[in-house]
PDB file of N, CA and C in Angstrom:
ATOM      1  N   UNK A   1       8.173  -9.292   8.626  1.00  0.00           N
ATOM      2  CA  UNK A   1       7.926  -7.925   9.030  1.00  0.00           C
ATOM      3  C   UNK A   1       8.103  -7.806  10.553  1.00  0.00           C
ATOM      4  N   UNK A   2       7.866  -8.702  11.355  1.00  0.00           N
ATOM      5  CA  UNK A   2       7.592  -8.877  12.908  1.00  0.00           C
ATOM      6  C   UNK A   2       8.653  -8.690  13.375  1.00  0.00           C
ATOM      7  N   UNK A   3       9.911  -9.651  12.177  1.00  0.00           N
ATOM      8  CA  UNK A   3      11.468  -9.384  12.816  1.00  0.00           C
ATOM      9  C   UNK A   3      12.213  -8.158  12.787  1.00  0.00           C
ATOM     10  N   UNK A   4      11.757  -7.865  11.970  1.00  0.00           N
ATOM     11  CA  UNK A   4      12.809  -6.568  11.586  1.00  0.00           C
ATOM     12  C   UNK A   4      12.365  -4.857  11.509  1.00  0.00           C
ATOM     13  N   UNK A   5      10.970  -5.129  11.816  1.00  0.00           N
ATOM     14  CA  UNK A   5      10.654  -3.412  12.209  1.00  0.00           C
ATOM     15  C   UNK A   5      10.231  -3.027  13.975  1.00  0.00           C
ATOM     16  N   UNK A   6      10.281  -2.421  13.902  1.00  0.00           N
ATOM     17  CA  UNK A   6       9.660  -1.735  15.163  1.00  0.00           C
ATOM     18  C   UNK A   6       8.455  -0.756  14.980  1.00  0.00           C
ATOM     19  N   UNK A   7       7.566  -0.774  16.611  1.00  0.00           N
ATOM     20  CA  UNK A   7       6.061  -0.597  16.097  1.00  0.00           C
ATOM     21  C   UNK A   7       5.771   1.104  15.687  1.00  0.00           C
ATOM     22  N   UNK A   8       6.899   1.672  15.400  1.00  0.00           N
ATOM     23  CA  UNK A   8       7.119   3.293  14.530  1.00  0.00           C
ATOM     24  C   UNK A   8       8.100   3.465  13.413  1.00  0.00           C
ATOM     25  N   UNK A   9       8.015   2.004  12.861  1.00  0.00           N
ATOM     26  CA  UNK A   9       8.773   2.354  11.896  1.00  0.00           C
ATOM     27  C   UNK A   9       7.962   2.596  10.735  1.00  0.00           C
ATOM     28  N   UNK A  10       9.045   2.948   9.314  1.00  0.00           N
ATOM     29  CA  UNK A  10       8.376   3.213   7.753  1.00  0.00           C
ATOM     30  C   UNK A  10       9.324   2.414   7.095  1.00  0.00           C
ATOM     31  N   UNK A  11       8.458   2.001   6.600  1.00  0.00           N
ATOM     32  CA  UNK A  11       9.032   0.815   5.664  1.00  0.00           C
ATOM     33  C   UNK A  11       8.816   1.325   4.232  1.00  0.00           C
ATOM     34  N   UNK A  12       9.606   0.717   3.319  1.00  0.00           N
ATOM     35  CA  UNK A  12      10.214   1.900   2.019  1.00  0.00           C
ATOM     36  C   UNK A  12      10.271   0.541   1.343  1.00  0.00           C
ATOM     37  N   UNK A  13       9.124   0.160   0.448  1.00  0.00           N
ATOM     38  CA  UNK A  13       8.884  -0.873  -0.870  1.00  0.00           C
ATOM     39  C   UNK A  13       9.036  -0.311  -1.996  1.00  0.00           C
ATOM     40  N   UNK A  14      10.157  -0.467  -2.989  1.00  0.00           N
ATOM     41  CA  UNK A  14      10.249  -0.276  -4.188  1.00  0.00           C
ATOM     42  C   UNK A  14       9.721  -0.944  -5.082  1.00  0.00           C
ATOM     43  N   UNK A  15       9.073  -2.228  -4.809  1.00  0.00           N
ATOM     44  CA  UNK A  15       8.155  -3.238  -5.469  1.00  0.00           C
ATOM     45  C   UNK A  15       7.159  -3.348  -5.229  1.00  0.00           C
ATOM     46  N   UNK A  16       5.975  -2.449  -5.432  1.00  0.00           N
ATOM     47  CA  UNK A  16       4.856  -2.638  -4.495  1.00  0.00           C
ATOM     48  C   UNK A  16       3.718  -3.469  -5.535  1.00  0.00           C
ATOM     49  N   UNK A  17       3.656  -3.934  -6.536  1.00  0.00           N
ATOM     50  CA  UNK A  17       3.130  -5.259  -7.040  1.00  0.00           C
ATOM     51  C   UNK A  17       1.348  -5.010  -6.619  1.00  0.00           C
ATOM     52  N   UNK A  18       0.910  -6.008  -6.034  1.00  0.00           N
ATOM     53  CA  UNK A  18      -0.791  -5.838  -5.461  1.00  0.00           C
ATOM     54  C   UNK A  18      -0.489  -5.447  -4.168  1.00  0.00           C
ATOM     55  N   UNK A  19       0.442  -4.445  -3.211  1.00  0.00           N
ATOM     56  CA  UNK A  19       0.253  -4.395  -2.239  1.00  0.00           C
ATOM     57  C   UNK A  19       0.319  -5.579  -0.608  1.00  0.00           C
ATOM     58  N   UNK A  20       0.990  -6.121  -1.076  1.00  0.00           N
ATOM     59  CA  UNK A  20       0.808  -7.392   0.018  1.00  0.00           C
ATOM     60  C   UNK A  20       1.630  -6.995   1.506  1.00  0.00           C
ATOM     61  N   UNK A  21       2.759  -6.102   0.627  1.00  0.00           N
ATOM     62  CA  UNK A  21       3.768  -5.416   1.853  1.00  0.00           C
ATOM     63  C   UNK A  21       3.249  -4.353   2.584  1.00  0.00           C
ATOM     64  N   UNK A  22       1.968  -3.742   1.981  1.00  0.00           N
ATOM     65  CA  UNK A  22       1.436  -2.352   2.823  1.00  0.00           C
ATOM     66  C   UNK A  22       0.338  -3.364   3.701  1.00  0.00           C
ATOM     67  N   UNK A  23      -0.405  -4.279   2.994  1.00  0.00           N
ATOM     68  CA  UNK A  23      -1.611  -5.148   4.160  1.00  0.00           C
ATOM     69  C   UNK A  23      -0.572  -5.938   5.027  1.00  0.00           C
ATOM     70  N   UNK A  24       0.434  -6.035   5.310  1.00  0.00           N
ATOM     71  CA  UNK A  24       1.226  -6.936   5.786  1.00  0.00           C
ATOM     72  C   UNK A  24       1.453  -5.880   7.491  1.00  0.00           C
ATOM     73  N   UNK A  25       1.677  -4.787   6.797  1.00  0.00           N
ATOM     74  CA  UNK A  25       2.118  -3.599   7.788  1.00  0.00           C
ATOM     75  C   UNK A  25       0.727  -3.474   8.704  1.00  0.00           C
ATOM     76  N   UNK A  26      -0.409  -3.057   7.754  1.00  0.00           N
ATOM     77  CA  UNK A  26      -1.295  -3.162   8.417  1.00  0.00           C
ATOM     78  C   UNK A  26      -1.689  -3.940   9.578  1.00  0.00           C
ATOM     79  N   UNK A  27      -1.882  -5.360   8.761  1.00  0.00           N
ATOM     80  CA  UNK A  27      -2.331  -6.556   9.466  1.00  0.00           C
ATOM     81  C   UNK A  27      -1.020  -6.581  11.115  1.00  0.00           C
ATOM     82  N   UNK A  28       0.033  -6.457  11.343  1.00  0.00           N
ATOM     83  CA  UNK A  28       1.204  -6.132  12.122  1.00  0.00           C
ATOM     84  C   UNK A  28       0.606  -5.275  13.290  1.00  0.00           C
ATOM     85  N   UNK A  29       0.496  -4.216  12.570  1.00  0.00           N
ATOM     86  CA  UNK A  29      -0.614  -2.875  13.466  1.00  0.00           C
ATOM     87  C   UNK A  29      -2.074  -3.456  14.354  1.00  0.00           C
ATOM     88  N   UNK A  30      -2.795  -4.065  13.899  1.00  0.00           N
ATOM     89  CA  UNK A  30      -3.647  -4.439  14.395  1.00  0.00           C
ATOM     90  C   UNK A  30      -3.281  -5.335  15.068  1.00  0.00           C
ATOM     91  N   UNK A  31      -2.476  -6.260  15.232  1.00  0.00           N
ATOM     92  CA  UNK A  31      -2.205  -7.563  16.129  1.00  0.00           C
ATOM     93  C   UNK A  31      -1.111  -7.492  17.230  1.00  0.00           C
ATOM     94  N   UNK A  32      -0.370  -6.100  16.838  1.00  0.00           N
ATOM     95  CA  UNK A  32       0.239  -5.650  18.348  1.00  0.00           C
ATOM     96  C   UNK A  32      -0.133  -3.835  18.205  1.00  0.00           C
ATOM     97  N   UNK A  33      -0.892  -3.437  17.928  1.00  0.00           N
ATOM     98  CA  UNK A  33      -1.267  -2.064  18.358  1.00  0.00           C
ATOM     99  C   UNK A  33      -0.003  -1.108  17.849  1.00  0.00           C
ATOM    100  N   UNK A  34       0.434  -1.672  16.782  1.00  0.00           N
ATOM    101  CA  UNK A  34       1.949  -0.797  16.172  1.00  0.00           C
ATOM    102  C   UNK A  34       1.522   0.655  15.605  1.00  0.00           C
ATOM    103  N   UNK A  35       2.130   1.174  15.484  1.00  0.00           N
ATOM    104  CA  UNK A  35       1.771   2.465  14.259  1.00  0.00           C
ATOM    105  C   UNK A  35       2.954   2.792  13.017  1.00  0.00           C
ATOM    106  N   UNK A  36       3.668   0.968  12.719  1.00  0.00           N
ATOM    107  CA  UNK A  36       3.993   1.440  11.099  1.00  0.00           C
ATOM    108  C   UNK A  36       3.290   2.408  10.316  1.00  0.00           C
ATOM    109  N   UNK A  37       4.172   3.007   9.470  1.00  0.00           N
ATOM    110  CA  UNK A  37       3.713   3.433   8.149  1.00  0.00           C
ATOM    111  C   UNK A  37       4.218   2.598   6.950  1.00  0.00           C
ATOM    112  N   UNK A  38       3.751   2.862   5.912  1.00  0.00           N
ATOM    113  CA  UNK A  38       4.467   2.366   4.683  1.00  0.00           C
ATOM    114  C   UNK A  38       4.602   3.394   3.566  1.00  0.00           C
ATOM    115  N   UNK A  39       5.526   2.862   3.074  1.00  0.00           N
ATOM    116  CA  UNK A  39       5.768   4.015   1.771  1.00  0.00           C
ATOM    117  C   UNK A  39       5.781   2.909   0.629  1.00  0.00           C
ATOM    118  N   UNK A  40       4.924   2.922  -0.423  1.00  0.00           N
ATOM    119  CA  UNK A  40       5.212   1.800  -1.594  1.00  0.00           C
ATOM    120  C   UNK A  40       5.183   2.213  -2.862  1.00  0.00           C
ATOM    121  N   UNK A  41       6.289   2.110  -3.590  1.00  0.00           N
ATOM    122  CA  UNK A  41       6.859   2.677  -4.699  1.00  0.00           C
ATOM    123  C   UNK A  41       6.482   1.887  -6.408  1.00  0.00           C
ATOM    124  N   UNK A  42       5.703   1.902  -7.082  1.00  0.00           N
ATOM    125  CA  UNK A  42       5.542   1.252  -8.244  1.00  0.00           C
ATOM    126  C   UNK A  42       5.754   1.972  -9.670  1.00  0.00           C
ATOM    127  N   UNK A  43       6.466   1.319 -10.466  1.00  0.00           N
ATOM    128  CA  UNK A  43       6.453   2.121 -11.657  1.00  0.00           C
ATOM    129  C   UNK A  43       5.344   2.265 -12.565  1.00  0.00           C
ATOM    130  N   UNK A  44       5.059   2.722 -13.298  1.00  0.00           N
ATOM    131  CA  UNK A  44       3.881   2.911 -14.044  1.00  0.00           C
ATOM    132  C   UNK A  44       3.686   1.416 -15.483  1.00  0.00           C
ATOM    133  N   UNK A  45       3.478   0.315 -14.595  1.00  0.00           N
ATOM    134  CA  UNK A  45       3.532  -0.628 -15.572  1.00  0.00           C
ATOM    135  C   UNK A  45       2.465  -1.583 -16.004  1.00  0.00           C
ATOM    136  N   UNK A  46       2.222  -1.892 -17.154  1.00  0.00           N
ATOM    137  CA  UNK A  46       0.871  -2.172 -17.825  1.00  0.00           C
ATOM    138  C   UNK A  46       0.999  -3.545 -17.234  1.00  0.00           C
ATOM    139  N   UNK A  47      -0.519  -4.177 -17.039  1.00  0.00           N
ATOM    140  CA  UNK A  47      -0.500  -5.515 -16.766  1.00  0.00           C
ATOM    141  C   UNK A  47      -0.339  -6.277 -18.136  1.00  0.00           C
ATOM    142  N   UNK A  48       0.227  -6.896 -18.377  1.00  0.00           N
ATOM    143  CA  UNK A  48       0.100  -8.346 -18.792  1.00  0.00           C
ATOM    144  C   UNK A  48      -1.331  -9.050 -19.580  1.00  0.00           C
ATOM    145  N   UNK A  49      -1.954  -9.523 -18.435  1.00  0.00           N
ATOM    146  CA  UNK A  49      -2.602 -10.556 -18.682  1.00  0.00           C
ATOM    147  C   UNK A  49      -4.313  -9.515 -18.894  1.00  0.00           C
ATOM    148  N   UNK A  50      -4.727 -10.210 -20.038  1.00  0.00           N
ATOM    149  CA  UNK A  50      -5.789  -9.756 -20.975  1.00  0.00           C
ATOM    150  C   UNK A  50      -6.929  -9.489 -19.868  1.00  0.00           C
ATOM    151  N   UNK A  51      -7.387 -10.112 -19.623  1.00  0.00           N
ATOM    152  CA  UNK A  51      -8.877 -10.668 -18.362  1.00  0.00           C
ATOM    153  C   UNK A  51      -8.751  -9.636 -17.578  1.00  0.00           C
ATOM    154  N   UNK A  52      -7.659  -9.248 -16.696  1.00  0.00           N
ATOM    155  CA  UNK A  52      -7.336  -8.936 -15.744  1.00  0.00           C
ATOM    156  C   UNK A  52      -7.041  -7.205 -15.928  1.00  0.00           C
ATOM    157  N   UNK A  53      -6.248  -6.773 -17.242  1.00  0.00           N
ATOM    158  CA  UNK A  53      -5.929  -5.781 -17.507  1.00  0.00           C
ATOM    159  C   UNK A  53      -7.243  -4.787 -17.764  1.00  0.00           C
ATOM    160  N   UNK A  54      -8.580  -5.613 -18.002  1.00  0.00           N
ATOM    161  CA  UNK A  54      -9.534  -4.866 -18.661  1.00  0.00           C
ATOM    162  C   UNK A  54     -10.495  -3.710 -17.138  1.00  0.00           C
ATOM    163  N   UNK A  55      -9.763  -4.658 -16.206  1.00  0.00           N
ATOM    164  CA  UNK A  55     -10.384  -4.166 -14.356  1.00  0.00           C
ATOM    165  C   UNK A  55      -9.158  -3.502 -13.811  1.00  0.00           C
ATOM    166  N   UNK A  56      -7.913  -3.536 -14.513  1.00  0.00           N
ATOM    167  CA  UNK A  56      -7.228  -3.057 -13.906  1.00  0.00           C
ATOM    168  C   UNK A  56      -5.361  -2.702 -14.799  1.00  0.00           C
ATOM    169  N   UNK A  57      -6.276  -1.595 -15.595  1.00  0.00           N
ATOM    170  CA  UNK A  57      -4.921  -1.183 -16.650  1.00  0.00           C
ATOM    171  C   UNK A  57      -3.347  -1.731 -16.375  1.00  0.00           C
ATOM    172  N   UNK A  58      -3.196  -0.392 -15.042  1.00  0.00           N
ATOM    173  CA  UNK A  58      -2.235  -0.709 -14.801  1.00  0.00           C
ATOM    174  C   UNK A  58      -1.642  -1.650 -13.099  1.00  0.00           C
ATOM    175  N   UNK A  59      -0.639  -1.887 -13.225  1.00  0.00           N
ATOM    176  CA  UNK A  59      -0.127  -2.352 -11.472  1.00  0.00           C
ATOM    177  C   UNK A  59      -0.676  -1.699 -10.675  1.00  0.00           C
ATOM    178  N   UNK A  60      -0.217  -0.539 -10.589  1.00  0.00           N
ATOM    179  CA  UNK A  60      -1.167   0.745  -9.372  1.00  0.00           C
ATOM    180  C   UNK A  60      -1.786  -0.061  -8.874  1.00  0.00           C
ATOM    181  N   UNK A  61      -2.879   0.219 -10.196  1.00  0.00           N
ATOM    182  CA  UNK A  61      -4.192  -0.155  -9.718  1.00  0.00           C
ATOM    183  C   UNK A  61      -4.362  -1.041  -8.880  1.00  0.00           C
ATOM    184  N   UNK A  62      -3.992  -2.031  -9.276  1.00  0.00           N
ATOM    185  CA  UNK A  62      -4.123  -3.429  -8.721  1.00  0.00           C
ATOM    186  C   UNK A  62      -3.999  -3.080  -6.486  1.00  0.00           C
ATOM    187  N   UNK A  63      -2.807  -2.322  -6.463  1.00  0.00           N
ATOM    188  CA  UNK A  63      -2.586  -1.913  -5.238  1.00  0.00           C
ATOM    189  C   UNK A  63      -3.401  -1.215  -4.501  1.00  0.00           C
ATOM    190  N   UNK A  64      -3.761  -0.112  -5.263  1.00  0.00           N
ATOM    191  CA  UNK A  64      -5.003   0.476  -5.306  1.00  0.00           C
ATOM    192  C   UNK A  64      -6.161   0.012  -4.422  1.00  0.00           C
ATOM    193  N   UNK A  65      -6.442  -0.622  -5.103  1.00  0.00           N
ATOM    194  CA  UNK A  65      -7.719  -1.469  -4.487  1.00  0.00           C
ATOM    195  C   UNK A  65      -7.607  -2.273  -3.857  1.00  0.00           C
ATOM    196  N   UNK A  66      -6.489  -3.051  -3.678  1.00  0.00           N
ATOM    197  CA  UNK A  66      -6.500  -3.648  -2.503  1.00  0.00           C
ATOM    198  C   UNK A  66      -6.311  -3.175  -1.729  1.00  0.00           C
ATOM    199  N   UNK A  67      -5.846  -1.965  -1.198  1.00  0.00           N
ATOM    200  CA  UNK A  67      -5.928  -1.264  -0.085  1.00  0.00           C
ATOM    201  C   UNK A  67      -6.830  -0.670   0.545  1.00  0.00           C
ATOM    202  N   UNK A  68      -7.896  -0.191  -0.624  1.00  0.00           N
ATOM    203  CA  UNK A  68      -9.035   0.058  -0.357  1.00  0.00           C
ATOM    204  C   UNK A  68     -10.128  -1.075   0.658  1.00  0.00           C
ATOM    205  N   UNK A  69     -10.338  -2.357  -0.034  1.00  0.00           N
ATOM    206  CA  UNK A  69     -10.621  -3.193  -0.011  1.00  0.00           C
ATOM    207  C   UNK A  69     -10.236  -3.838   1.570  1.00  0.00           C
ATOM    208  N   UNK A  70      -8.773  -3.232   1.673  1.00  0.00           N
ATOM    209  CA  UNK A  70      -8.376  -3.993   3.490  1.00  0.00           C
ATOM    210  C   UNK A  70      -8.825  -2.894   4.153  1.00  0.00           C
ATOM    211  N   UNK A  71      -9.071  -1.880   4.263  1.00  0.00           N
ATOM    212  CA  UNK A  71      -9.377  -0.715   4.780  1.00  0.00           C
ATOM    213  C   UNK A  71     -10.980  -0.726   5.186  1.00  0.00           C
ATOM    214  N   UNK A  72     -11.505  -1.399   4.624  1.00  0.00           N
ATOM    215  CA  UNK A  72     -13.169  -1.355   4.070  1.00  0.00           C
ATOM    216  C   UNK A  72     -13.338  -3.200   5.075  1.00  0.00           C
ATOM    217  N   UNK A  73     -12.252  -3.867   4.861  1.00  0.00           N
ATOM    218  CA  UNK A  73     -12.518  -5.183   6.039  1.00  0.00           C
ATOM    219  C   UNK A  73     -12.313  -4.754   7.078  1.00  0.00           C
ATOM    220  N   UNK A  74     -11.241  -3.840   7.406  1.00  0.00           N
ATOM    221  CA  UNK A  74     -11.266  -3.740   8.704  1.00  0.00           C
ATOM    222  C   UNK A  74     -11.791  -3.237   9.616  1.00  0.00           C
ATOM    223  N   UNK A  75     -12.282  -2.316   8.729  1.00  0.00           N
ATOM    224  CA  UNK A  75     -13.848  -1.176   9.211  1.00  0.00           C
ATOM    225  C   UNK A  75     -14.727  -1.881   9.944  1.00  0.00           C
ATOM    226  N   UNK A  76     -15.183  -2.559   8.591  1.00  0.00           N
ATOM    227  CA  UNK A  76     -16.361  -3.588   8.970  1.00  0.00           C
ATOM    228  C   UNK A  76     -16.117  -4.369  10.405  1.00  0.00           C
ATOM    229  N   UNK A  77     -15.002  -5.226  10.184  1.00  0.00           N
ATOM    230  CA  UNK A  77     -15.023  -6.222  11.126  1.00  0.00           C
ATOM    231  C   UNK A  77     -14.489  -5.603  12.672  1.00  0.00           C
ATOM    232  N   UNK A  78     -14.012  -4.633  13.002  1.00  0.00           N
ATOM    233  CA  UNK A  78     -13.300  -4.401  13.994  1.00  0.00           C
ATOM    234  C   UNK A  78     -13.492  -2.575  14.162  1.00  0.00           C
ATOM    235  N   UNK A  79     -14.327  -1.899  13.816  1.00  0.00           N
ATOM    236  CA  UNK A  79     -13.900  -0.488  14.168  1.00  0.00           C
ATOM    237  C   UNK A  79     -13.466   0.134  15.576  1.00  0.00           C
ATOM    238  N   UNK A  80     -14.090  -0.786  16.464  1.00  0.00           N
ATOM    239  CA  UNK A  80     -13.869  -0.584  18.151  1.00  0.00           C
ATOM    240  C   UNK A  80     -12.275  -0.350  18.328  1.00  0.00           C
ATOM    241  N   UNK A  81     -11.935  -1.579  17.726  1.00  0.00           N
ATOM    242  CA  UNK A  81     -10.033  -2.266  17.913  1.00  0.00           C
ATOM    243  C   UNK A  81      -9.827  -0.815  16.998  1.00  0.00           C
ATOM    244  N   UNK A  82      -9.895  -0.380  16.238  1.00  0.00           N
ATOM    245  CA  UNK A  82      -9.046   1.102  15.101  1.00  0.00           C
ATOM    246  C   UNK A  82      -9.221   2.101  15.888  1.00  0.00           C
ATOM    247  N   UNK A  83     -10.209   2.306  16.610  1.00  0.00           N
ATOM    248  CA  UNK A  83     -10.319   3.159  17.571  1.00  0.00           C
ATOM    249  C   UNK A  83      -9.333   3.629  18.877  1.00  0.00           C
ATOM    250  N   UNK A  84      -9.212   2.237  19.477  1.00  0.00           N
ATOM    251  CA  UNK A  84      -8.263   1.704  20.473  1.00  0.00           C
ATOM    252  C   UNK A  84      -7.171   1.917  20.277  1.00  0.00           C
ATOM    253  N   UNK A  85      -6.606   1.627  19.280  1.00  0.00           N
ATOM    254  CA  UNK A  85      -5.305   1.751  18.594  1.00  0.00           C
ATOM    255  C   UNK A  85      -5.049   2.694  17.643  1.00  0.00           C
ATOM    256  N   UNK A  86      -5.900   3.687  17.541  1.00  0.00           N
ATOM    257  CA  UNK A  86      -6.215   5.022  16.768  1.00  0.00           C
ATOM    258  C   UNK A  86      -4.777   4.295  15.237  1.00  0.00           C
ATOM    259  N   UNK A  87      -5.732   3.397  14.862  1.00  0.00           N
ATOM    260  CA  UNK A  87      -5.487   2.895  13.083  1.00  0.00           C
ATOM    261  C   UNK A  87      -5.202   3.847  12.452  1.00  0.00           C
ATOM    262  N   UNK A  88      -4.396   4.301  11.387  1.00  0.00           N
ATOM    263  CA  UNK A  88      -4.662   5.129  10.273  1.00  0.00           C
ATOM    264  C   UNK A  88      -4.424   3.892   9.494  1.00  0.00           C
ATOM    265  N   UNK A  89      -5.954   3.888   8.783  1.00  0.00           N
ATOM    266  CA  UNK A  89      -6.238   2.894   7.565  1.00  0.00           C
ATOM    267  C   UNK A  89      -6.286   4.067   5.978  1.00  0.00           C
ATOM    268  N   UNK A  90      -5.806   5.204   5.897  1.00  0.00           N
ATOM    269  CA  UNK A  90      -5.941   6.054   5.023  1.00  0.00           C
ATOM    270  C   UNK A  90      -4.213   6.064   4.469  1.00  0.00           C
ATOM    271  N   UNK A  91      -4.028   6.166   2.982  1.00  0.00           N
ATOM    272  CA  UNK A  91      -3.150   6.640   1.887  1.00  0.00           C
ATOM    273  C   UNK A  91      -3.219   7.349   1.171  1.00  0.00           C
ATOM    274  N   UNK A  92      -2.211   7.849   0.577  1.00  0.00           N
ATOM    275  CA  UNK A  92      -2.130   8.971  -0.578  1.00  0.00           C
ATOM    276  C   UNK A  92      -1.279   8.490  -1.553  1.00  0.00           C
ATOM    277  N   UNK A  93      -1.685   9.033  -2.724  1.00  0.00           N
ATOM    278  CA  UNK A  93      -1.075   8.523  -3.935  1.00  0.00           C
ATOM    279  C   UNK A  93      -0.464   9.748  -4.859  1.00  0.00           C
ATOM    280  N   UNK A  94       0.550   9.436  -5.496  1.00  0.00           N
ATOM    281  CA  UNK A  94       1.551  10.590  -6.060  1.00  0.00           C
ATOM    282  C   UNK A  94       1.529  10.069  -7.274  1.00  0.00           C
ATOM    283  N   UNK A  95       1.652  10.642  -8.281  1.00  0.00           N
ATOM    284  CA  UNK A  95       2.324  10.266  -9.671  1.00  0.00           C
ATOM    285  C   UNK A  95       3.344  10.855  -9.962  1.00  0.00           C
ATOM    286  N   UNK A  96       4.211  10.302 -10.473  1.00  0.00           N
ATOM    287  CA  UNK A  96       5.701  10.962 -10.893  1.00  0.00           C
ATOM    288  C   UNK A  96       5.417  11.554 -12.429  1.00  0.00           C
ATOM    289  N   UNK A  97       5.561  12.973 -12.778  1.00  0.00           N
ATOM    290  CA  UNK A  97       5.510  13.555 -13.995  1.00  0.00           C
ATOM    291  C   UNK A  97       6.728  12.965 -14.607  1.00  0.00           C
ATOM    292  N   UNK A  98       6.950  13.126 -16.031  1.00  0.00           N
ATOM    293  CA  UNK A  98       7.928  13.643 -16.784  1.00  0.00           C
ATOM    294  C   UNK A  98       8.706  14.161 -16.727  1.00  0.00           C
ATOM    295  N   UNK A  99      10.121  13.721 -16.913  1.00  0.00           N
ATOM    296  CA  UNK A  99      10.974  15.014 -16.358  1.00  0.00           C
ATOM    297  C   UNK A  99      11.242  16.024 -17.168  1.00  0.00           C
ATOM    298  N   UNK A 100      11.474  17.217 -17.192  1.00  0.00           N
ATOM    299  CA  UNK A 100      11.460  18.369 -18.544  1.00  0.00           C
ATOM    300  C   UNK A 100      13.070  18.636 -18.310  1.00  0.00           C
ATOM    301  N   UNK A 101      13.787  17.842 -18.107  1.00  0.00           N
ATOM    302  CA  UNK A 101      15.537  18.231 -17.678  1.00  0.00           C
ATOM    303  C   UNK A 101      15.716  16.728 -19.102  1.00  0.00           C
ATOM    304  N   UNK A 102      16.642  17.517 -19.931  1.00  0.00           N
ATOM    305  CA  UNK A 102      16.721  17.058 -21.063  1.00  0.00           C
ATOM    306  C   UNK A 102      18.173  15.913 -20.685  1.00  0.00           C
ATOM    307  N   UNK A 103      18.375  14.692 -21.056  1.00  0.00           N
ATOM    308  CA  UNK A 103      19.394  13.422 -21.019  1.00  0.00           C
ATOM    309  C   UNK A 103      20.724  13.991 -21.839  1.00  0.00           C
ATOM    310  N   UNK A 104      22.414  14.212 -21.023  1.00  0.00           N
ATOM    311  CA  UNK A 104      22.790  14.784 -21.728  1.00  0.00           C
ATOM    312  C   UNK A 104      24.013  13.084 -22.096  1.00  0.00           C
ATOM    313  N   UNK A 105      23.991  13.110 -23.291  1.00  0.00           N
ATOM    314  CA  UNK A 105      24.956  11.497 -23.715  1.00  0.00           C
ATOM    315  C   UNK A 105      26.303  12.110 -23.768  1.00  0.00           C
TER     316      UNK A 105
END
């Protein structure tokens, strides 16, 4: 991430999985005072694994909360530094409807 953005860029993840590429941006921001954004794109896909699916249906989710979760460390540990560097530790989330434009073969 260090190599290839600059500290106003937006970075555009079509794989956004548990989020590792939006705490990545973050974590970047805080250690040189950047103001990335991120944009992270996931399809609506069921987890897998049994244990895991029952805390967390789908992928989203999974992202979800970990963002929450880095948002809520960094609070804690550092609010002075978010201040300083006026952080935006806040996201928004979209769902893509259905499309009502009918597939023509």
């Amino acid at each position: 991430m260090y190599n290839f953005t600059k500290e106003r860029n937006v970075i555009l993840y079509f794989f956004a999985g548990s989020s590792t590429t939006g705490q990545a941006v973050w974590d970047l921001n805080r250690e040189n005072g950047g103001n990335r954004k991120f944009i992270l794109v996931q399809l609506d896909e069921e987890v897998q694994d049994e244990k895991i699916k029952k805390q967390f249906p789908a992928v989203s989710d999974i992202h979800i909360e970990r963002l929450r979760r880095v948002s809520q460390k960094y609070k804690k540990e550092s609010e002075e530094q978010l201040i300083k560097n006026q952080m935006d530790l806040g996201f928004k989330l979209f769902k893509l409807d259905k499309s009502k434009v009918s597939l023509l073969d």
